[in-house]
Every structure is written in C-alpha cells, then in structure tokens.
Protein backbone atom coordinates (compact mmCIF):
# COMPACT_ATOMS: atom_id res chain seq x y z
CA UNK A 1 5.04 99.84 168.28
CA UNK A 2 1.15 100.62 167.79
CA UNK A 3 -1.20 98.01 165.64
CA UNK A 4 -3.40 99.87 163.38
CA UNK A 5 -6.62 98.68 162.52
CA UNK A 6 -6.76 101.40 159.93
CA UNK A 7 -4.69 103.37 158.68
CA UNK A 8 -0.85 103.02 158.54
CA UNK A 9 2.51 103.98 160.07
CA UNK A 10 3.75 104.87 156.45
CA UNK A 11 7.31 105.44 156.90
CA UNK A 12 7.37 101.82 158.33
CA UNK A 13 5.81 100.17 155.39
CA UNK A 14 8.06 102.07 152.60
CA UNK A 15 10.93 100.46 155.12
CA UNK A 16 9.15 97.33 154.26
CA UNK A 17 8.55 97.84 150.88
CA UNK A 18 12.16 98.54 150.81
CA UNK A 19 13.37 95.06 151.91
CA UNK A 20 11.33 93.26 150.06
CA UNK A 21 12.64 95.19 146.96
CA UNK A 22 16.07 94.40 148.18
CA UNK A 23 15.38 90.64 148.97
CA UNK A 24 14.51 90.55 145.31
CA UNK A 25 18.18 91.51 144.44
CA UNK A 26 19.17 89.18 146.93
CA UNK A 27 17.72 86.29 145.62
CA UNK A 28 18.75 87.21 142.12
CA UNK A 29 22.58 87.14 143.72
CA UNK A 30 21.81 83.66 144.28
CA UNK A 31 20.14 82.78 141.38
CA UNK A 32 23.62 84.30 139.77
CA UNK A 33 25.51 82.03 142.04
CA UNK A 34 23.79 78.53 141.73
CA UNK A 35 24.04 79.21 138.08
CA UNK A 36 27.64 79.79 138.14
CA UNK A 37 27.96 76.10 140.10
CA UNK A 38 25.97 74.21 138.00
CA UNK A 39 28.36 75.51 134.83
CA UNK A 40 31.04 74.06 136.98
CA UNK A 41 29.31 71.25 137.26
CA UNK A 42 28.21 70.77 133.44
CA UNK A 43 31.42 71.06 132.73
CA UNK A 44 32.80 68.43 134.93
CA UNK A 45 29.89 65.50 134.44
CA UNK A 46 28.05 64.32 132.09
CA UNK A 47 25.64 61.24 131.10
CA UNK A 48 21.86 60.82 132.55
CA UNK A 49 22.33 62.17 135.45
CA UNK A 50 24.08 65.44 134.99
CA UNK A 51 21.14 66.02 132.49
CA UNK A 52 18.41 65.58 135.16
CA UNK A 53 20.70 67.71 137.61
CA UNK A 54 20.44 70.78 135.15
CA UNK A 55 16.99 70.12 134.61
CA UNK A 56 16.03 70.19 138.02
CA UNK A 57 18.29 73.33 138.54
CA UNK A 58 16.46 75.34 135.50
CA UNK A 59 12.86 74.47 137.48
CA UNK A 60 13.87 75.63 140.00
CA UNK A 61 15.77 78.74 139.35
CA UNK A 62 12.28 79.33 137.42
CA UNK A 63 10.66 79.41 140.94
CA UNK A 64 13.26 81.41 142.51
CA UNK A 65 13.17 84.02 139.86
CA UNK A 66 9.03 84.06 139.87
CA UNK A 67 9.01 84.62 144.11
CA UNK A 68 11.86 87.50 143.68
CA UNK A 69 9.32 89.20 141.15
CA UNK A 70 6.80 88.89 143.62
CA UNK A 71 8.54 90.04 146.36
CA UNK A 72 9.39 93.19 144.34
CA UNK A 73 6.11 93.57 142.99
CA UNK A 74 4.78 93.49 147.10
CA UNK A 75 7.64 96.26 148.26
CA UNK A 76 6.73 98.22 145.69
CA UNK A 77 3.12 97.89 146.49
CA UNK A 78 4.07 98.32 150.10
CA UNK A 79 6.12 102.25 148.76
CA UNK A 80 3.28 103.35 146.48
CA UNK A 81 0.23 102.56 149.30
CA UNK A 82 3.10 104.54 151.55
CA UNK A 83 3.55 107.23 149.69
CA UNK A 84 -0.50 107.40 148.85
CA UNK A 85 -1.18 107.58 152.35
CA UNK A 86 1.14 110.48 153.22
CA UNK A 87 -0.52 112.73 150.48
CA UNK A 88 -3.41 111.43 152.29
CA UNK A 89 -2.14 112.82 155.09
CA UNK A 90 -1.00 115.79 154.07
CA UNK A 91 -4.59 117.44 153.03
C-alpha cells in the first residue's frame, strides 16, 4: 500500500467514501432498533423515571442521527474528490 503525500489512490477513497455512506445506514438500523425498545419499554413503565429514560433516549438518538449525517456527508466527500481526481487524471 503506497502513502501519498499528494495526490490519491482514487479507487481506494470512493471504497472509503463508500463505507462511510453505508455506516450511515448502519447506524440508522440502530437508531430504528433502540427506538423500537424504548416503545417496548414506554409501554411497559411509567412514572419519573420512564420519563427521564425517553428523554435521555431522544438526546441521544439526536446525536446518533447528527454523526450518521456526517459520516455520509464525509463518504460522499470522499466519492466526489474521487471521482474529481480521475477526470484529473484522465487529461
């Protein structure tokens, strides 16, 4: 595997790009999942506590959500630089 100091092996990063596209669906999978729990869960407790439970789960699946649209937003970066340097390439 070379380093480049410049430059860039672009079929590699569209592969990267790639994964971190498909991370993004992965984490929305689990995003999907947790939810599906904590309905379970709503539905059997309830009082103080069950409250704050949600609450913290509805943070959090904020910041889940937010780093999966980053991680897309990055692969895609990583497919359009890709594809921009092999039209680079090409002339």
């Amino acid at each position: 595997m070379a380093v480049y100091k410049k430059g860039m092996n672009a079929d590699a990063v569209s592969a990267s790009g790639d994964k971190l596209v498909g991370y993004k669906g992965e984490l929305d999978g689990i995003v999907e999942a947790v939810n599906s729990a904590v309905s379970q869960i709503k539905s059997n407790w309830g009082g103080t506590d069950a409250e704050r439970f949600q609450s913290d789960w509805h943070g959090q699946r904020q910041v889940v959500s937010a780093a999966g649209d980053k991680l897309d937003a990055m692969g895609r970066a990583c497919k359009t630089n890709a594809e921009s340097q092999k039209a680079a390439s090409a002339t």
